[in-house]
Structure formats: structure tokens, C-alpha cells
Protein backbone atom coordinates (compact mmCIF):
# COMPACT_ATOMS: atom_id res chain seq x y z
CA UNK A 1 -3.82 -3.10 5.37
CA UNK A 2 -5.46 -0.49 3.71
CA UNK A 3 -3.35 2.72 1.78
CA UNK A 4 -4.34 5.43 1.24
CA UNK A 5 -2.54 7.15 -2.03
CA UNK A 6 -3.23 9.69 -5.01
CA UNK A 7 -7.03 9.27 -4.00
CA UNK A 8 -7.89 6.04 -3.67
CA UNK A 9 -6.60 3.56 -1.51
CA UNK A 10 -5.62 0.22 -1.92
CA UNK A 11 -5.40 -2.97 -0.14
CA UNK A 12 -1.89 -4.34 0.33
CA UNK A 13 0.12 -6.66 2.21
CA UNK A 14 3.36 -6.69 3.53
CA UNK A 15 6.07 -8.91 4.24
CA UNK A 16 9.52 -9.08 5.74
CA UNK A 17 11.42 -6.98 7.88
CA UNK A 18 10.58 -3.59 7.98
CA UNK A 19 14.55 -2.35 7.51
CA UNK A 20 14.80 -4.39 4.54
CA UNK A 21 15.10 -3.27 0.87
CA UNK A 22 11.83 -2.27 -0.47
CA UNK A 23 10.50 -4.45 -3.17
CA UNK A 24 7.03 -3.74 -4.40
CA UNK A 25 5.24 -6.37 -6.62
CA UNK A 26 2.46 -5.18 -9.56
CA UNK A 27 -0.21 -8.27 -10.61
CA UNK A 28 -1.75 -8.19 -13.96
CA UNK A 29 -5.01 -8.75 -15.63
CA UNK A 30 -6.95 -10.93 -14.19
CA UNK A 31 -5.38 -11.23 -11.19
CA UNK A 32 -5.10 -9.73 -7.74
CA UNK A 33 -2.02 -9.45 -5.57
CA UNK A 34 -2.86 -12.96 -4.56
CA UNK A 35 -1.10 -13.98 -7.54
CA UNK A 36 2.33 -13.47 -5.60
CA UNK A 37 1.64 -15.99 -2.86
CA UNK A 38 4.67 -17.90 -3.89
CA UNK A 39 6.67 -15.22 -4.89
CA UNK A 40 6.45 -12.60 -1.53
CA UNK A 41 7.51 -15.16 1.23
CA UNK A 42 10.54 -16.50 0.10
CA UNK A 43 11.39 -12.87 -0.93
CA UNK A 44 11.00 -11.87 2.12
CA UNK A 45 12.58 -14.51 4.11
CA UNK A 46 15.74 -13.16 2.46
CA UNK A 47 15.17 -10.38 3.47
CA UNK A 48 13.68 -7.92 2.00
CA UNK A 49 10.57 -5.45 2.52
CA UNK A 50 8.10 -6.78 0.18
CA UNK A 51 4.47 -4.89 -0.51
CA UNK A 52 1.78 -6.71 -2.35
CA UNK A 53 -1.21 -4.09 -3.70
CA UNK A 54 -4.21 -5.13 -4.88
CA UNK A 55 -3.63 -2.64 -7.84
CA UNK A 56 -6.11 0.26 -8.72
CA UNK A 57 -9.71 -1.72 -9.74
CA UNK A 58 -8.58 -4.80 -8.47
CA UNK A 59 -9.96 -6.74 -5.42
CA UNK A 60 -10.36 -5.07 -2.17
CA UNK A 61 -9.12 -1.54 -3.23
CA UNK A 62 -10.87 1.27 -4.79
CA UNK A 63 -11.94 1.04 -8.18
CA UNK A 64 -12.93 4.87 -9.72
CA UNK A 65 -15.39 5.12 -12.15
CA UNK A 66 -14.04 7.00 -14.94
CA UNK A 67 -12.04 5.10 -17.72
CA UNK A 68 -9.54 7.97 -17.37
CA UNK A 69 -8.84 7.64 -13.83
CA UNK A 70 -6.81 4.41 -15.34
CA UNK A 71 -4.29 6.44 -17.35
CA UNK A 72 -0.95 5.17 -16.68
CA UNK A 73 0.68 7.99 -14.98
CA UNK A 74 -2.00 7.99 -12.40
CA UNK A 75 -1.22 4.52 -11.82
CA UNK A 76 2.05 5.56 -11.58
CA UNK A 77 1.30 7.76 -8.67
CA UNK A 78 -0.31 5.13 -7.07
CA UNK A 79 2.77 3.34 -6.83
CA UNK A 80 4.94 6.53 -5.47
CA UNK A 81 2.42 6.68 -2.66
CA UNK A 82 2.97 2.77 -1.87
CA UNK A 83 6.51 3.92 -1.59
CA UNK A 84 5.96 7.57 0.59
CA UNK A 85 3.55 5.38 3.16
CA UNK A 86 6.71 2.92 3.37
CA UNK A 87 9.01 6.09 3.80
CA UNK A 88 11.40 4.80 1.05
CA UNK A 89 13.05 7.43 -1.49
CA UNK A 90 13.54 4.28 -4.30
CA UNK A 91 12.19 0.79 -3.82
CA UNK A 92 12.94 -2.24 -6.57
CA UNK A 93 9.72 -2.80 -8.79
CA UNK A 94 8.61 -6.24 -10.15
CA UNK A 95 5.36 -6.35 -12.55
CA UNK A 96 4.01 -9.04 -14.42
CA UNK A 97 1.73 -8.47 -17.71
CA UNK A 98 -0.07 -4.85 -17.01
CA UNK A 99 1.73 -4.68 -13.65
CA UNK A 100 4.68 -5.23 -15.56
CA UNK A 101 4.14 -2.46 -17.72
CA UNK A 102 3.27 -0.39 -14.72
CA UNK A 103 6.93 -1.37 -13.39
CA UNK A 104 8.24 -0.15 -16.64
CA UNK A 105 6.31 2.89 -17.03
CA UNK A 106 7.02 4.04 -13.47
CA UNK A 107 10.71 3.84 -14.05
CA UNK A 108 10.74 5.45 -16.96
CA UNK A 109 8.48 8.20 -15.64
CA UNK A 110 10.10 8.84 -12.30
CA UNK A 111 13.46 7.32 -12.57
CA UNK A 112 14.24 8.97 -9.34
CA UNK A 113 11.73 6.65 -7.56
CA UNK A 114 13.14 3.29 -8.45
CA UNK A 115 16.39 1.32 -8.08
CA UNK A 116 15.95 -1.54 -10.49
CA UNK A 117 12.99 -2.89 -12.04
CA UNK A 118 11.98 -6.32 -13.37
CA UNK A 119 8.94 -7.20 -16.04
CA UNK A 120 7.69 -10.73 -16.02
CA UNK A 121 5.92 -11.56 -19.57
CA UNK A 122 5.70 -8.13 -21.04
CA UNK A 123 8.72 -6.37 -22.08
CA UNK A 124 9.09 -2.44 -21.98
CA UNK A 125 7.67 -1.11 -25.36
CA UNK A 126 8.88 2.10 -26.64
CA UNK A 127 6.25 4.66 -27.31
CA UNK A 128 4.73 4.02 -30.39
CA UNK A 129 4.99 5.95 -33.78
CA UNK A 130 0.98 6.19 -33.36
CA UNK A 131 -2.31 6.07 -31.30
CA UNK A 132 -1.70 2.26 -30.43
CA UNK A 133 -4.91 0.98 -31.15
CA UNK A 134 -5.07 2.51 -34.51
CA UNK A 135 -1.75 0.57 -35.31
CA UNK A 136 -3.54 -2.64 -33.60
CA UNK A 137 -6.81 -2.29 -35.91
CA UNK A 138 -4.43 -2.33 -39.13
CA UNK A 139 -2.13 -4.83 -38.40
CA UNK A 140 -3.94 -7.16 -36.04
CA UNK A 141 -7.83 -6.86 -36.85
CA UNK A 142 -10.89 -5.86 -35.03
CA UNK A 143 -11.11 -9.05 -33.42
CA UNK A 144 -7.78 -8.61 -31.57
CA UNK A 145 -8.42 -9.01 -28.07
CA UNK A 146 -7.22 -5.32 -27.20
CA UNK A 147 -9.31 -3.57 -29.65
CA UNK A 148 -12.16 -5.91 -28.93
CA UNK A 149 -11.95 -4.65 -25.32
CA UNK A 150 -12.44 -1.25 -26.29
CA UNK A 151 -16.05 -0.40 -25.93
CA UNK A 152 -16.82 -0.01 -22.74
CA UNK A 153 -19.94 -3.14 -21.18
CA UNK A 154 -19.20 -5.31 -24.10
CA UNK A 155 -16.52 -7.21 -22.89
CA UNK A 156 -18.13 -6.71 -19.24
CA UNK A 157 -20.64 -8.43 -19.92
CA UNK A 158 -19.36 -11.26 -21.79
CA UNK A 159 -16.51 -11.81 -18.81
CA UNK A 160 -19.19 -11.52 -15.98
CA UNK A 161 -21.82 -13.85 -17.51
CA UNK A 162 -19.77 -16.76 -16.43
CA UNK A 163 -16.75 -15.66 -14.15
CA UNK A 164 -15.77 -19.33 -13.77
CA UNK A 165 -15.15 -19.73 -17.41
CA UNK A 166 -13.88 -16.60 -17.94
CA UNK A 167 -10.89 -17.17 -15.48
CA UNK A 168 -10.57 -21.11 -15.75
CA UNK A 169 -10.69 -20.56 -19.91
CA UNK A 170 -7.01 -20.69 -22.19
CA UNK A 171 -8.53 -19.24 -24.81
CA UNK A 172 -8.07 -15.75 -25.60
CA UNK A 173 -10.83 -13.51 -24.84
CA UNK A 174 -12.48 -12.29 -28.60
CA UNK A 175 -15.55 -12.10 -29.72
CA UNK A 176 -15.76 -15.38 -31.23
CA UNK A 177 -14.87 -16.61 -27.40
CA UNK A 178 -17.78 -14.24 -26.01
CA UNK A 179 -20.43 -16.05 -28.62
CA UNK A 180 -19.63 -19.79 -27.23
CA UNK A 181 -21.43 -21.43 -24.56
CA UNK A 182 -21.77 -24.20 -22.59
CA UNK A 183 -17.80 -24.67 -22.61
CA UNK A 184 -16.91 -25.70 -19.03
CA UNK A 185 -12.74 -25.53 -18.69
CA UNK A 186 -10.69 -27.27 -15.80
CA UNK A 187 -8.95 -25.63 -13.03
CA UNK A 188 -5.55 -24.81 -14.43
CA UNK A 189 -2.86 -27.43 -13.69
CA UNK A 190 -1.09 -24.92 -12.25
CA UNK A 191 -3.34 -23.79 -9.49
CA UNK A 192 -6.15 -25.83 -6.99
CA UNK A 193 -9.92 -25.91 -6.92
CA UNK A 194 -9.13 -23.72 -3.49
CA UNK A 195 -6.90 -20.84 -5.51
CA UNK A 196 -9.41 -20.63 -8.70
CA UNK A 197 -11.91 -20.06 -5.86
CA UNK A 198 -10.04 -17.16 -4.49
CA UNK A 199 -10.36 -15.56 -8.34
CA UNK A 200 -13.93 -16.38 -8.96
CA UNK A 201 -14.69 -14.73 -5.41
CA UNK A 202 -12.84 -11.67 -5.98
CA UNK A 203 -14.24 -10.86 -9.70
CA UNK A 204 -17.76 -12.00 -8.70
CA UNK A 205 -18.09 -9.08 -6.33
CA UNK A 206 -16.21 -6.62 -8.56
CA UNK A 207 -16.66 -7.21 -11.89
CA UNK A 208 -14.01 -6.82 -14.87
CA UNK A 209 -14.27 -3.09 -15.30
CA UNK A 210 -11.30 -1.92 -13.31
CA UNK A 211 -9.09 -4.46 -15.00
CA UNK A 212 -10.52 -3.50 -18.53
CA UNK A 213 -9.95 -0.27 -18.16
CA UNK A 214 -6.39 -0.23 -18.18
CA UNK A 215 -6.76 -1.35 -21.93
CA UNK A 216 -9.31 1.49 -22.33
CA UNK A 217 -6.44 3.76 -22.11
CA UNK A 218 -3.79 2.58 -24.01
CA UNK A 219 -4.32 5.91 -26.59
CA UNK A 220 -4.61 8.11 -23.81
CA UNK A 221 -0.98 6.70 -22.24
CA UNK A 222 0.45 7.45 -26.00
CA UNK A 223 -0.79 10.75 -25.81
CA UNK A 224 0.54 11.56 -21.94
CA UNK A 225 3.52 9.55 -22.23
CA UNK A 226 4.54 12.17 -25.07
CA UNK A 227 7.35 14.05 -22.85
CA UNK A 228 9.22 10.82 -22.33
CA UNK A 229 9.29 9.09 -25.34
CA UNK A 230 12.98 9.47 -26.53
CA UNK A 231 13.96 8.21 -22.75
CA UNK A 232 15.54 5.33 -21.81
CA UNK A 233 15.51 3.35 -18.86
CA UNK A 234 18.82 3.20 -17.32
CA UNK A 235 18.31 1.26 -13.96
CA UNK A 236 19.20 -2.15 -13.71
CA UNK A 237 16.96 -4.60 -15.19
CA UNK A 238 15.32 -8.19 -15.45
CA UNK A 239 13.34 -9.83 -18.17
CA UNK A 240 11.82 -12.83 -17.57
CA UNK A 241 9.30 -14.85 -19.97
CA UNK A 242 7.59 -18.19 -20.06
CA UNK A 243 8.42 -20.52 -23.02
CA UNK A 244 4.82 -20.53 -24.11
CA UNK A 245 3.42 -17.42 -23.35
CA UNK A 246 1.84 -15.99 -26.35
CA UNK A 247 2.44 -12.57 -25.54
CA UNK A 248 6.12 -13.03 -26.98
CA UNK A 249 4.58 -13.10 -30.40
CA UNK A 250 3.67 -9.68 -30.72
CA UNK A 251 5.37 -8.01 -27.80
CA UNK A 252 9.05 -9.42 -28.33
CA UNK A 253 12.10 -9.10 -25.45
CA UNK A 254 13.77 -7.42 -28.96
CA UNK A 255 11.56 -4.24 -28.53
CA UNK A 256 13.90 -3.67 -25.31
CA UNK A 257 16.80 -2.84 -27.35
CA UNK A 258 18.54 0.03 -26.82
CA UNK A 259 15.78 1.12 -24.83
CA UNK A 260 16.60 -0.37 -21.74
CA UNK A 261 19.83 -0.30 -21.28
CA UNK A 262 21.40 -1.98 -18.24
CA UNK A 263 19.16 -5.28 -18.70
CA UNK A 264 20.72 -8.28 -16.23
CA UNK A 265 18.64 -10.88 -17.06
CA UNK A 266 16.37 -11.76 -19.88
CA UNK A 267 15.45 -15.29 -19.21
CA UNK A 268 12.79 -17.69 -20.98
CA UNK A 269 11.96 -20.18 -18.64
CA UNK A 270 10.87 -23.91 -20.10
CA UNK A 271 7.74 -24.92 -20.14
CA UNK A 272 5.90 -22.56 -18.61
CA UNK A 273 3.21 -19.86 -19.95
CA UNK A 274 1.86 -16.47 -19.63
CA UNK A 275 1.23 -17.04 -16.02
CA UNK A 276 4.31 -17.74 -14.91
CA UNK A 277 4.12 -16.22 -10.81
CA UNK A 278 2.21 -19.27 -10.51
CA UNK A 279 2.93 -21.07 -12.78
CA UNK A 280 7.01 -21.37 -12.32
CA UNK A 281 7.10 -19.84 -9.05
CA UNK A 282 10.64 -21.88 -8.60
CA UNK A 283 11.90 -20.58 -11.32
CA UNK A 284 10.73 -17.11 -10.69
CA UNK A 285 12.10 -16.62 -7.07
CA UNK A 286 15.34 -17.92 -8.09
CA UNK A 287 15.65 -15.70 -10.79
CA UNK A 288 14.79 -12.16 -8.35
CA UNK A 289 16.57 -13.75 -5.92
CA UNK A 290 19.85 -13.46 -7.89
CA UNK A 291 19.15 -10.53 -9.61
CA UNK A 292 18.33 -8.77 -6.37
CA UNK A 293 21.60 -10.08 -4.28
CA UNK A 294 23.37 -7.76 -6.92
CA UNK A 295 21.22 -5.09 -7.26
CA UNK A 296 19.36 -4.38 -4.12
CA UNK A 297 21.09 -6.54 -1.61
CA UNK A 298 19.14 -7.31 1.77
């Protein structure tokens, strides 16, 4: 169905009863709301309300132009409107990698919104001392993926000239990665021919630039994020990380301490990587699905 909310509107789908306990789940980069398939079902057979959004510059929903229209406390909004259209005062948030940020964020920004909220691979990160990818540039290089990202059709181009690769690769997208050719990767074991399909379909028609401008603001969310950054979030909280997900070497669960304070659950499941709705979608339903029972029973 399609939503309209804070000017644009987004695709989303929905699941489970309609009187259940709202639960709205946040896909990162690259990735589409798809990327729940295993998650929303079994969520919602137990009975809660479940909403899926193709996220702002994602998929099927709209994706402004400007690299400001990405800031994080529009996206923010975006995610209050999923909640007016369901006519819910507070709904439970789940986000993995920038939607888990988004999760964070919006709980920190409008605490009155959510009931809990759970991050999958990226931890909350308290606002930085510093324009972020100033601190990046020093400590991590020019070739970090982040600040490599930065200038706006270089990365687009170098993502869109083979959207298979791009999407099938495990290496981290650099500039040294944008210079090789001929590579050809494998589907990831943890999806089918069918499911990288559904990917390489979606970014095909809309490019990367909705998805790479969330990173385009990462200075501009330091700068608007200014009024909050002594708060903590106080609603109850999950944590959940693959084993192998390389993300916990410079975004550790640590940085959550003392910062959010009624965190559950922090788990690190075995085995599994930065992908980890897909590719431990066992372990990832079991884990909500405890966390929920106790903090937003269906």
C-alpha cells in the first residue's frame, strides 16, 4: 500500500492483526523492506501489527532529490507518519544498519513516539565530539567507505555500472573496489538466485542515490541532532549483532553505555554477518520474539 507521510510517500506492507501491537521494521543500505521476509510473518503470526516501508529512496517509494531531504530528523518524521496512518500513539521500532540507526534516532528524538526499540548490527552512537566525517578522514582515511561516499555521482556511478556485482560483492565498497573489473561474485549463501533478483530489479530502476544519501548527511545529523545530545534513551532495548559483521570493529555494542539505559538484550549471534535478517532469520525472530513477549506483549 502506498503512505502518504511528511511529503513523500512510501510503499509499505502490513501484516497481522490490525488490534495488535504495532511493530514497525527499518531496512538498511542496500536493501528494501524485502529484506524482512522472514522476519514480518512469524512476527505477526504472534500477533502483532507489523509495517514493512520501503524507507525514504528505497524501492517503490519516493525518493526526493535533494541530499538534504535525507537528514535524519526528516526521516524521523517519516516514521511518525507510518505510525499516525496506523492511528498508534507509540509503536515498537526494529532497524537494522541505517534503519537501525533510524530506530535509534527516532527514539531518542521523540521518545514519546516509541515503546521499545531494537538495532540489529549498528548500535546507538552518541553524538559525536565533532563533524563525523572530519573525525572519519583522521582516524580512518580517505578511502574509508563513508568518506569515499561523500561526493555526490562518484560512488553512483561506480555502484550502477554493474548492479549485480555491486549487491552480490563481500567486499567493501572503496575506491580500490570501484577500479576492479571483470570480478563476477556468487549469489550469497544466504539468499537464492530468485531473492538476489528481487535486489538487482529494484536498484536497476532506481539507482543508489537515495540509499547514498543517507551517508551524505551524516554532518548535517551532527549539526541538527545538537539539542539532544546529552539525552539518553530510556525505553526498553535490544541489541543484536552477527559474529562476523565488520561493523562491530568500529561501531562497538560498548558505545551504548550509559547511553541507553534499559538495554534487554545485547546478543552476538554465531556465525552469522552483517546481514543477519537474512542471514539468521531463526535466530533473529527468536530473539524479538522474547524480547517483545516482555515488552510489548500481543
Amino acid at each position: 500500500m502506498r503512505v502518504p507521510t511528511n511529503g513523500v510517500t512510501l510503499e509499505v506492507a502490513e501484516h497481522g492483526p490490525a488490534d495488535g501491537p504495532l511493530v514497525v521494521l527499518l531496512h538498511g543500505f542496500p536493501e528494501l523492506g524485502y529484506s524482512w521476509r522472514h522476519v514480518a510473518g512469524p512476527l505477526a503470526a504472534a500477533g502483532h501489527r507489523v509495517l514493512v516501508p520501503d524507507l525514504r529512496g528505497f524501492g517503490a517509494s519516493d525518493a526526493p532529490e535533494p541530499v538534504e531531504a535525507y537528514a535524519i530528523d526528516e526521516l524521523a518524521r517519516d516514521v511518525l507518519g507510518l505510525l499516525d496512518h496506523a492511528g498508534a500513539a507509540t509503536a515498537t521500532l526494529v532497524g537494522h544498519d541505517w534503519g537501525a540507526d533510524l530506530a535509534w534516532k527516532t527514539a531518542w528524538m521523540h521518545p514519546e513516539r516509541v515503546g521499545a526499540v531494537a538495532g540489529l548490527s549498528v548500535p546507538f552512537v552518541p553524538r559525536a565530539p565533532a563533524p563525523p566525517t572530519g573525525l572519519m578522514r583522521k582516524h580512518l582515511g580517505e578511502d574509508f567507505y563513508m568518506v569515499w561516499m561523500q561526493e555526490p555521482g562518484v560512488a553512483e556511478a561506480a555502484l550502477e555500472r554493474d548492479v549485480r556485482r555491486t549487491l552480490a560483492t563481500t567486499r567493501v565498497w572503496d575506491a580500490a573496489w570501484a577500479c576492479e573489473e571483470g570480478d563476477v561474485p556468487p549469489t550469497p549463501a544466504f539468499m537464492t538466485d530468485a531473492e538476489l533478483a528481487v535486489y538487482v530489479e529494484a536498484f536497476t530502476r532506481t539507482g543508489f542515490r537515495g540509499g547514498l544519501n543517507w551517508y551524505r548527511n551524516l554532518d548535517r545529523n551532527w549539526e541538527r541532532t545538537l539539542p539532544f545530545g546529552e539525552r539518553r534513551i530510556t525505553r526498553p532495548a535490544l541489541f543484536m549483532t552477527g559474529e562476523r559483521d565488520p561493523v562491530r570493529r568500529f561501531m562497538p555494542a560498548a558505545a551504548m553505555d550509559g547511553w541507553v539505559t534499559d538495554l534487554r538484550v545485547s546478543e552476538v549471534v554465531p556465525g552469522a554477518g552483517h546481514w543477519i535478517t537474512q542471514d539468521a532469520p531463526d535466530a533473529v525472530v527468536r530473539g524479538l520474539l522474547a524480547w517483545l513477549a516482555e515488552v510489548a506483549p500481543a
